[in-house]
PDB file of N, CA and C in Angstrom:
ATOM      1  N   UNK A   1     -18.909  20.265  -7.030  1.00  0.00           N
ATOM      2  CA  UNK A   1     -18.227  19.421  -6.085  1.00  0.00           C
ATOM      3  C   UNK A   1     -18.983  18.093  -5.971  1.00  0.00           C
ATOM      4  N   UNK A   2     -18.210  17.131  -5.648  1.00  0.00           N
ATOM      5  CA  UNK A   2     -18.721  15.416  -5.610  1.00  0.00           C
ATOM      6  C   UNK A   2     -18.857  15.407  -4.247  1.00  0.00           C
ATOM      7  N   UNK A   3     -20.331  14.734  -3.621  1.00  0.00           N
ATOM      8  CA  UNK A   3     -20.638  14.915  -2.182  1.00  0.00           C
ATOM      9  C   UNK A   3     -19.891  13.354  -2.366  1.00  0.00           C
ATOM     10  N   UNK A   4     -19.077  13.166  -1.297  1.00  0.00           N
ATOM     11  CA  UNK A   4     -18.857  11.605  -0.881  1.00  0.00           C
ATOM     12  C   UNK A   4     -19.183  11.360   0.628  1.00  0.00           C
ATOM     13  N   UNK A   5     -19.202   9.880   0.698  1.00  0.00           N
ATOM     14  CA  UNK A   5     -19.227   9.752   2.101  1.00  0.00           C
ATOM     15  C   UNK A   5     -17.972   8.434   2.481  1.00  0.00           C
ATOM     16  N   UNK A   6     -17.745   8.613   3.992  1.00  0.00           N
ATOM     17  CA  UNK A   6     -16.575   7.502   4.364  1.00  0.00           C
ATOM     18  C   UNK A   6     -17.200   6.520   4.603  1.00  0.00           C
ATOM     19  N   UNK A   7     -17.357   5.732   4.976  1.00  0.00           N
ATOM     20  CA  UNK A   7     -17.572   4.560   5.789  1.00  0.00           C
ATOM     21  C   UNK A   7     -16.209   3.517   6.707  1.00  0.00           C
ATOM     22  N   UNK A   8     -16.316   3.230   7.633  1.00  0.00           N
ATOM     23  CA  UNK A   8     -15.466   2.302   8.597  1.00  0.00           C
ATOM     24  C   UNK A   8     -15.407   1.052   8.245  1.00  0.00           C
ATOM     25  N   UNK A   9     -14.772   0.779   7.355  1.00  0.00           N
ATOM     26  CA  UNK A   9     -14.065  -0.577   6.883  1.00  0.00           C
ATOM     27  C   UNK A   9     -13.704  -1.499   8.120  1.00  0.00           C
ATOM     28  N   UNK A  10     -12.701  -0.616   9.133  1.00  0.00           N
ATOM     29  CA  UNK A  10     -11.560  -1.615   9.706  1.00  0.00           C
ATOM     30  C   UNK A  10     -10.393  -2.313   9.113  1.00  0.00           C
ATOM     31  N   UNK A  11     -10.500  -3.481   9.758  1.00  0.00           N
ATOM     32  CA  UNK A  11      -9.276  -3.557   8.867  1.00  0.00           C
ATOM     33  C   UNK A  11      -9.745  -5.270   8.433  1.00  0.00           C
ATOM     34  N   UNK A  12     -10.124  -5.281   7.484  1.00  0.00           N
ATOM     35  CA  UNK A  12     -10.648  -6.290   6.932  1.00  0.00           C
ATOM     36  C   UNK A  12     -10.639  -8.023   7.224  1.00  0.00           C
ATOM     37  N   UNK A  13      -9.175  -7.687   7.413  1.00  0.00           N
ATOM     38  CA  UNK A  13      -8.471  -8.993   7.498  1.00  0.00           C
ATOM     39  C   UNK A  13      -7.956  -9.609   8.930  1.00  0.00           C
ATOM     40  N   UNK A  14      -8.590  -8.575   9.864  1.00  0.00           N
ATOM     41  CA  UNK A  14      -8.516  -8.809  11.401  1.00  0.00           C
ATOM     42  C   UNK A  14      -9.645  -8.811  11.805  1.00  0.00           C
ATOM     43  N   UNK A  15     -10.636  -9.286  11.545  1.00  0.00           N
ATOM     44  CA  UNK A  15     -12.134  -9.358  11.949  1.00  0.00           C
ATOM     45  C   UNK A  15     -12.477  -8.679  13.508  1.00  0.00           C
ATOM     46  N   UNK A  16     -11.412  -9.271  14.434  1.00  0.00           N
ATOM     47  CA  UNK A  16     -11.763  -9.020  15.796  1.00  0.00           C
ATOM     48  C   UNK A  16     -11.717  -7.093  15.868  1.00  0.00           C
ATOM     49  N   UNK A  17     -11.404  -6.676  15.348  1.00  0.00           N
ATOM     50  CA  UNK A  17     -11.357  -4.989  14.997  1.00  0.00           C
ATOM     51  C   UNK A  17     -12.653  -4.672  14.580  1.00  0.00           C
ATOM     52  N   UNK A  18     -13.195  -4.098  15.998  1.00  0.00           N
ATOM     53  CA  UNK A  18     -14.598  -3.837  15.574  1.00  0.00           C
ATOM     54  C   UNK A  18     -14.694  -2.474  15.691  1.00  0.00           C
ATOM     55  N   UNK A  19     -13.846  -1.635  16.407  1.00  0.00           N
ATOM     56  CA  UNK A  19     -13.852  -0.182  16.320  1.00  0.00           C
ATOM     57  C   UNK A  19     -12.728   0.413  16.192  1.00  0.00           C
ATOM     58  N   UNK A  20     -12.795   2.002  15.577  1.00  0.00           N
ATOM     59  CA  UNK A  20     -11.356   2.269  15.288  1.00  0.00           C
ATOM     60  C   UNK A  20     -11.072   3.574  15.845  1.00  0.00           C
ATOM     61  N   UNK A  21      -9.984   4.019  16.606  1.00  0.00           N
ATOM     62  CA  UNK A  21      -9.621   5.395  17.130  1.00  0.00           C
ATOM     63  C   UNK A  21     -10.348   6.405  16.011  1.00  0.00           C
ATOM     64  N   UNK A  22     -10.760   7.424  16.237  1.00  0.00           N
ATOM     65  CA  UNK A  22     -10.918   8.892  15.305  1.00  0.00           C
ATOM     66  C   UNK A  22     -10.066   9.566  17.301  1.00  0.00           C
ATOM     67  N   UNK A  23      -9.225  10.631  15.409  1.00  0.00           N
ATOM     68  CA  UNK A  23      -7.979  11.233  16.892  1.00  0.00           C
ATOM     69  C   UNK A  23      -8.883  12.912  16.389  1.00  0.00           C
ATOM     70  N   UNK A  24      -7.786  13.253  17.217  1.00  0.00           N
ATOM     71  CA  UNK A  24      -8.183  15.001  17.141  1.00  0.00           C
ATOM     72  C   UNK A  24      -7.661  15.618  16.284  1.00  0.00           C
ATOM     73  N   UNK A  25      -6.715  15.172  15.397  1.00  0.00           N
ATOM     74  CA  UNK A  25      -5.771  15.634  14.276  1.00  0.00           C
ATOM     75  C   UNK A  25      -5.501  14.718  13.703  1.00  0.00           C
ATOM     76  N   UNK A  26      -4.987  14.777  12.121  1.00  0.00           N
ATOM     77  CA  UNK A  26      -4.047  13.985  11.380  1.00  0.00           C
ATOM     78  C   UNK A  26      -3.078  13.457  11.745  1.00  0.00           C
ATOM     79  N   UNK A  27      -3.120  11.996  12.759  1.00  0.00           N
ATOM     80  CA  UNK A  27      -2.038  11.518  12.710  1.00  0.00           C
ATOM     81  C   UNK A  27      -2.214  10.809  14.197  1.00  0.00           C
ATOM     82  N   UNK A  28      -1.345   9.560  14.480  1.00  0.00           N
ATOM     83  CA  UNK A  28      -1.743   8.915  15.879  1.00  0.00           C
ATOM     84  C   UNK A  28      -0.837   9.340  16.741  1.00  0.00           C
ATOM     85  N   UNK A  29       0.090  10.666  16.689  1.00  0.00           N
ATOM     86  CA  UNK A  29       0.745  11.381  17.673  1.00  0.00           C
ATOM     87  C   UNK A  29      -0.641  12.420  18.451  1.00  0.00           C
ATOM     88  N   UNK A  30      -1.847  12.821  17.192  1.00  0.00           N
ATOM     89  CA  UNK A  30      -3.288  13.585  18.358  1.00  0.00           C
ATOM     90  C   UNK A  30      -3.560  12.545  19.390  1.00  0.00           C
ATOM     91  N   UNK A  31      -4.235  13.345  20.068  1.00  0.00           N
ATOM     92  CA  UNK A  31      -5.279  12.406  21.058  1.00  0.00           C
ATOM     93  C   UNK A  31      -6.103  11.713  20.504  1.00  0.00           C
ATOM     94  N   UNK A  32      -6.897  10.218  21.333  1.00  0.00           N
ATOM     95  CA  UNK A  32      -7.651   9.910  20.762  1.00  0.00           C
ATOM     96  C   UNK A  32      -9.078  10.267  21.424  1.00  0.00           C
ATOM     97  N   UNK A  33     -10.097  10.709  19.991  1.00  0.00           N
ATOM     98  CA  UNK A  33     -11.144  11.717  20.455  1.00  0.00           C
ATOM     99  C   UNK A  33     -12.481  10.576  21.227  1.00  0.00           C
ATOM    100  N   UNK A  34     -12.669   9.522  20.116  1.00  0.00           N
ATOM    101  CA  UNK A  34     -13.529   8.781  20.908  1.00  0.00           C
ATOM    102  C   UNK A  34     -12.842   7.668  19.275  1.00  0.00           C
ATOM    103  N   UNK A  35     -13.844   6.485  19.784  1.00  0.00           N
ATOM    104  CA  UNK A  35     -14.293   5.132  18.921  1.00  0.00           C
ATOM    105  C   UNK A  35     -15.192   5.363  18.203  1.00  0.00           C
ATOM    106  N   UNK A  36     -14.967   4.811  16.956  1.00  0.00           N
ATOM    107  CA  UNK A  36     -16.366   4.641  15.818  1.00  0.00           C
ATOM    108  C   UNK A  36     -16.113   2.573  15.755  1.00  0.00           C
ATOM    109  N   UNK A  37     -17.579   2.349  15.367  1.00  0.00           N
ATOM    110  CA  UNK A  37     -17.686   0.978  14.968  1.00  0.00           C
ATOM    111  C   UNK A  37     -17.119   1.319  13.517  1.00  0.00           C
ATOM    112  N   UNK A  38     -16.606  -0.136  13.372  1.00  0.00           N
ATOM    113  CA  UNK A  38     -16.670  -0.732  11.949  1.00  0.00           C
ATOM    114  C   UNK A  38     -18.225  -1.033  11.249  1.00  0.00           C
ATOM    115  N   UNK A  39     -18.086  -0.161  10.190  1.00  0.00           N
ATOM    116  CA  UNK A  39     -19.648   0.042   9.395  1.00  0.00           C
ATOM    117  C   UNK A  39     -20.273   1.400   9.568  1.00  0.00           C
ATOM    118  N   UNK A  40     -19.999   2.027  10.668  1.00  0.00           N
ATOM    119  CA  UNK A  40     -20.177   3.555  10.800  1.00  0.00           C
ATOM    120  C   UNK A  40     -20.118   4.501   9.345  1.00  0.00           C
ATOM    121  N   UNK A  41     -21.360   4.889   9.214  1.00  0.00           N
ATOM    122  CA  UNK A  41     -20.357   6.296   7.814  1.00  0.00           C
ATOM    123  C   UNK A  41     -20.737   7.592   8.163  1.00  0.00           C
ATOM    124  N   UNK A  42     -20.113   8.623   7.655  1.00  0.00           N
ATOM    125  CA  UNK A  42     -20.310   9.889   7.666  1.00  0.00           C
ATOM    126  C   UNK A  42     -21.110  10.704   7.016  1.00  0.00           C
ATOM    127  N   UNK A  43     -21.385  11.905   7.391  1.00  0.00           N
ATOM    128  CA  UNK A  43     -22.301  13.012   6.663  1.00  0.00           C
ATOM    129  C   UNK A  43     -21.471  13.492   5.912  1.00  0.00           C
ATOM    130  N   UNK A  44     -20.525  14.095   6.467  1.00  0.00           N
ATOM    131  CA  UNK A  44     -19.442  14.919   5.650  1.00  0.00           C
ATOM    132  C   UNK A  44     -18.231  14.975   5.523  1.00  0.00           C
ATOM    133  N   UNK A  45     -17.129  14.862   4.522  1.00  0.00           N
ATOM    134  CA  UNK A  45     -15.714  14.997   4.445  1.00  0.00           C
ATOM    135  C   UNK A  45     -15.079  16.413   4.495  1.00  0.00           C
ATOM    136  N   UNK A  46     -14.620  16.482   5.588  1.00  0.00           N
ATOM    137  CA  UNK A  46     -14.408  18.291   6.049  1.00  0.00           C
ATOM    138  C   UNK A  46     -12.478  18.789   5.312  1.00  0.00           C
ATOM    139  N   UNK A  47     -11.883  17.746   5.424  1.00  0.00           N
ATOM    140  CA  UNK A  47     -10.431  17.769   5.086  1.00  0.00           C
ATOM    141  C   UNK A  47      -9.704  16.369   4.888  1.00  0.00           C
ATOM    142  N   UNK A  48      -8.372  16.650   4.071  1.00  0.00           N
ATOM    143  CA  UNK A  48      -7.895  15.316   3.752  1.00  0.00           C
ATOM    144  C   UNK A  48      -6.203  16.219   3.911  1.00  0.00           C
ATOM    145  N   UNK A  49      -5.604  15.633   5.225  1.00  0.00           N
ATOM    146  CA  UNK A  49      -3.952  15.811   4.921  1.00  0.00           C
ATOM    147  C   UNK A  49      -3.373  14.847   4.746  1.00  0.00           C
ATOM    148  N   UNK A  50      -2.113  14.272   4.912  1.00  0.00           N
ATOM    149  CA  UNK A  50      -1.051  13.755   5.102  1.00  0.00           C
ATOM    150  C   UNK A  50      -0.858  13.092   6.622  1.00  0.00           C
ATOM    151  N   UNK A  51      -0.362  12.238   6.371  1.00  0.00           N
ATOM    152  CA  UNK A  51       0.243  12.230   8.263  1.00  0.00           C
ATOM    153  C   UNK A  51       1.114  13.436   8.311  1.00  0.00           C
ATOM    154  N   UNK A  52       0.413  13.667   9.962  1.00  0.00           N
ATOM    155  CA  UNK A  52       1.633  14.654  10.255  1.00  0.00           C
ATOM    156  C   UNK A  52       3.122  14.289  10.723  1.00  0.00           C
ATOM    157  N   UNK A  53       3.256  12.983  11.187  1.00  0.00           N
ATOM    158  CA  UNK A  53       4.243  12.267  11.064  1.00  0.00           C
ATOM    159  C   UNK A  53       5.557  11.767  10.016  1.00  0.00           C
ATOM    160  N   UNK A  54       4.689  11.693   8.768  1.00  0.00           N
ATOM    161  CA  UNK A  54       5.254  11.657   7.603  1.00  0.00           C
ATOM    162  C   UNK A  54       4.930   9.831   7.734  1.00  0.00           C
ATOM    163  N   UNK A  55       4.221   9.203   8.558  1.00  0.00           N
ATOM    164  CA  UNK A  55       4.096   8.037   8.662  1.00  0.00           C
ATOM    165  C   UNK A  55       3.523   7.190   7.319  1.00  0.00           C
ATOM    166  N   UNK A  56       3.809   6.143   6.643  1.00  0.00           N
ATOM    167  CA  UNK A  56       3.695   5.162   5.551  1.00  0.00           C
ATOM    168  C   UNK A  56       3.785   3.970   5.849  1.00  0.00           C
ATOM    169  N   UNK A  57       3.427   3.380   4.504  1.00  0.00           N
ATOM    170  CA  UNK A  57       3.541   1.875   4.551  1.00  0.00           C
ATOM    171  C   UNK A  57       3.709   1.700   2.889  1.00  0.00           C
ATOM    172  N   UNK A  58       4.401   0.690   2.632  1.00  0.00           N
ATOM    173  CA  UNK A  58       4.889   0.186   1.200  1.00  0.00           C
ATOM    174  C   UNK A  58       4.849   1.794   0.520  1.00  0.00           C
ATOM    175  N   UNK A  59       6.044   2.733   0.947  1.00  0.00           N
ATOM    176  CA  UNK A  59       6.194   4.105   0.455  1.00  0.00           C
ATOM    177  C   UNK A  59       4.983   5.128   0.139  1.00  0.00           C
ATOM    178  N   UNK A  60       4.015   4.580   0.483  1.00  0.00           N
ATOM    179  CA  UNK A  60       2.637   5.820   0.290  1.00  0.00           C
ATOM    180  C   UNK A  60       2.340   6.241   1.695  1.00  0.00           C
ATOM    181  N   UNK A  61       2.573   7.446   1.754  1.00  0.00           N
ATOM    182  CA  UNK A  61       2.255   8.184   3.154  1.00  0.00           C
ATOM    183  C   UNK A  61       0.548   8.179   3.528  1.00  0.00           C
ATOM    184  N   UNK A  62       0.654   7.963   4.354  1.00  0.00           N
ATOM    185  CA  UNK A  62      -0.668   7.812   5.103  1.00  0.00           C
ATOM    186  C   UNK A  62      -1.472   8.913   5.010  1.00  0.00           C
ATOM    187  N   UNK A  63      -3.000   9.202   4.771  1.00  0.00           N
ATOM    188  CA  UNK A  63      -3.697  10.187   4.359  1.00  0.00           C
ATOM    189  C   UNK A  63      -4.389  10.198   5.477  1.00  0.00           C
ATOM    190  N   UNK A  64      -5.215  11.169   6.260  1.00  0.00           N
ATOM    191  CA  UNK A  64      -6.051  11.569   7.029  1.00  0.00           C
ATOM    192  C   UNK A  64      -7.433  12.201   6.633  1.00  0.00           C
ATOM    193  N   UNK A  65      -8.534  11.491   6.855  1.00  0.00           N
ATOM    194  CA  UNK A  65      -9.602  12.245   6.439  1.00  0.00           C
ATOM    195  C   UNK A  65     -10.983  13.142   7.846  1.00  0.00           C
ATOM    196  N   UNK A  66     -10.500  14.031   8.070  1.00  0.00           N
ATOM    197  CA  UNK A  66     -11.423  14.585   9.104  1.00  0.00           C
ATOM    198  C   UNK A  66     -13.153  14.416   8.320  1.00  0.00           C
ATOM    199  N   UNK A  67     -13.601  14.132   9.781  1.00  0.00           N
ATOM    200  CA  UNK A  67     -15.171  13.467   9.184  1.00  0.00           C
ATOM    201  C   UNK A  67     -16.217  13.759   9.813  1.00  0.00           C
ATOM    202  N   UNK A  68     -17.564  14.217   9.610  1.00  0.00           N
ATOM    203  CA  UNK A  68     -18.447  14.431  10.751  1.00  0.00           C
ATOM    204  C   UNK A  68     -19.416  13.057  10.591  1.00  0.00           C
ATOM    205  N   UNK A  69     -19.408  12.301  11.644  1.00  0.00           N
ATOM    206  CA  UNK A  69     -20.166  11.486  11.842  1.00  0.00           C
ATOM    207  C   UNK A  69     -21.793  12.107  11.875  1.00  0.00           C
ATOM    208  N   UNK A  70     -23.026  10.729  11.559  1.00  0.00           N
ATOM    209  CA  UNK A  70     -24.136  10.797  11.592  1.00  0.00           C
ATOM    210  C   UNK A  70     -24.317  11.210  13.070  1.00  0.00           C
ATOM    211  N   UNK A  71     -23.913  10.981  14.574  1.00  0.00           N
ATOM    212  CA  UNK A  71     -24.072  11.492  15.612  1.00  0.00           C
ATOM    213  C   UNK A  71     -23.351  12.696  15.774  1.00  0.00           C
ATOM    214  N   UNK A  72     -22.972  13.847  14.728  1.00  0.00           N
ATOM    215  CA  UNK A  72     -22.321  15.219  14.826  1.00  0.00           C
ATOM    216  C   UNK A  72     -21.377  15.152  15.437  1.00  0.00           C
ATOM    217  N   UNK A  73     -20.919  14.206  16.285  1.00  0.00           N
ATOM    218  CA  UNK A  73     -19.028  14.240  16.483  1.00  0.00           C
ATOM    219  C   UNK A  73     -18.106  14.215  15.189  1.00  0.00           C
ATOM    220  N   UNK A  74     -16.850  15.157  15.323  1.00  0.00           N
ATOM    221  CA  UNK A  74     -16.195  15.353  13.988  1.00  0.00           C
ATOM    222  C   UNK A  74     -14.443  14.704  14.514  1.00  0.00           C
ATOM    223  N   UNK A  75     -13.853  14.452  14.165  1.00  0.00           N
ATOM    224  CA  UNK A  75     -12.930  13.438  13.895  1.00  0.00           C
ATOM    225  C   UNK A  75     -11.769  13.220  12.887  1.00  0.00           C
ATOM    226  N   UNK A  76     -10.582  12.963  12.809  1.00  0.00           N
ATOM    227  CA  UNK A  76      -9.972  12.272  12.170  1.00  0.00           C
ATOM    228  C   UNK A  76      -9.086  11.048  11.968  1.00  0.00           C
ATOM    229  N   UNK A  77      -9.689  10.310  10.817  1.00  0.00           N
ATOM    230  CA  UNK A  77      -9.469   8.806  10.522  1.00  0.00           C
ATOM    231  C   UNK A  77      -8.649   8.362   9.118  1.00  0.00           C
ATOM    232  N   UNK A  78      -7.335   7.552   9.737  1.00  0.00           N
ATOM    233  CA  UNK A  78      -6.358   7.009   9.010  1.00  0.00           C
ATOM    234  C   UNK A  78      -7.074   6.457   7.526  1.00  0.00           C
ATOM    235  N   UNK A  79      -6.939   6.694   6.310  1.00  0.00           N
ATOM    236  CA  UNK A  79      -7.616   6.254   5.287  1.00  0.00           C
ATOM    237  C   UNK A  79      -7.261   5.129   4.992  1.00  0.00           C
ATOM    238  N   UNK A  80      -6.686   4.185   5.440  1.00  0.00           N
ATOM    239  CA  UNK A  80      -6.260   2.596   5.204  1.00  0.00           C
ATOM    240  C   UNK A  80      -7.939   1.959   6.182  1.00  0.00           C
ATOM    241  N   UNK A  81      -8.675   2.755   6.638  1.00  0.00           N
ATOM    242  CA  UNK A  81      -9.485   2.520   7.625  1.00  0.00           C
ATOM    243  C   UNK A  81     -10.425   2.742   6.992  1.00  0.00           C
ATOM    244  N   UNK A  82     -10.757   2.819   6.021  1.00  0.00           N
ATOM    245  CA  UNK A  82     -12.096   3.634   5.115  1.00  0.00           C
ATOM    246  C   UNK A  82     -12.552   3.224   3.874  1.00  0.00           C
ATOM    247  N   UNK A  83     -13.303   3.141   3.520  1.00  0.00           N
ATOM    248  CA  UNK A  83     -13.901   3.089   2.233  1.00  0.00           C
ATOM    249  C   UNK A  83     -14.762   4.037   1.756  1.00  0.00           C
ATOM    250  N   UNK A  84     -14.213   5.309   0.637  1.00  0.00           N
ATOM    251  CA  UNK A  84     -14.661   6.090   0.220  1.00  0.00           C
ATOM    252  C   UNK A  84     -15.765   5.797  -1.233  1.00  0.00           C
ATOM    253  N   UNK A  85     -17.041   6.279  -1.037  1.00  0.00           N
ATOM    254  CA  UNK A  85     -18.058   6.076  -1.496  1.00  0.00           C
ATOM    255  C   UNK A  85     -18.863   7.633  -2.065  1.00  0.00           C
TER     256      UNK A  85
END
């Protein structure tokens, strides 16, 4: 297996986006669990679904990656939000 890690992009092109929801599930119908900064990365990639929404953009459905942060809170974050490393 390939260990990867996420990191918190944001959203590049909106600078003022300095932190980003991590919800409790795949998808922005969960709760939201807490904030991560932009630049934040993870220890571990625990799961990768789909929106549970079926939610997209330019026809590619939105991916979810549950994550355990370096402070052991675990999470999931929209992958348009990420940079996998």
């Amino acid at each position: 297996m390939v260990e990867c890690i996420a990191i918190i992009r944001g959203i590049p092109h909106i600078p003022s986006v300095t932190e980003v929801n991590v919800r409790t599930g795949p998808g922005t119908a969960y709760a939201l669990a807490f904030l991560m900064p932009v630049g934040a990365d993870t220890v571990n990639i625990l799961d990768i679904k789909p929106d549970a929404e079926g939610k997209a953009k330019d026809g590619k459905i939105y991916q979810w990656f549950q994550l355990t942060f370096r402070n052991s809170t675990v999470g999931w974050v929209r992958d348009d939000l990420l940079d996998i490393m």
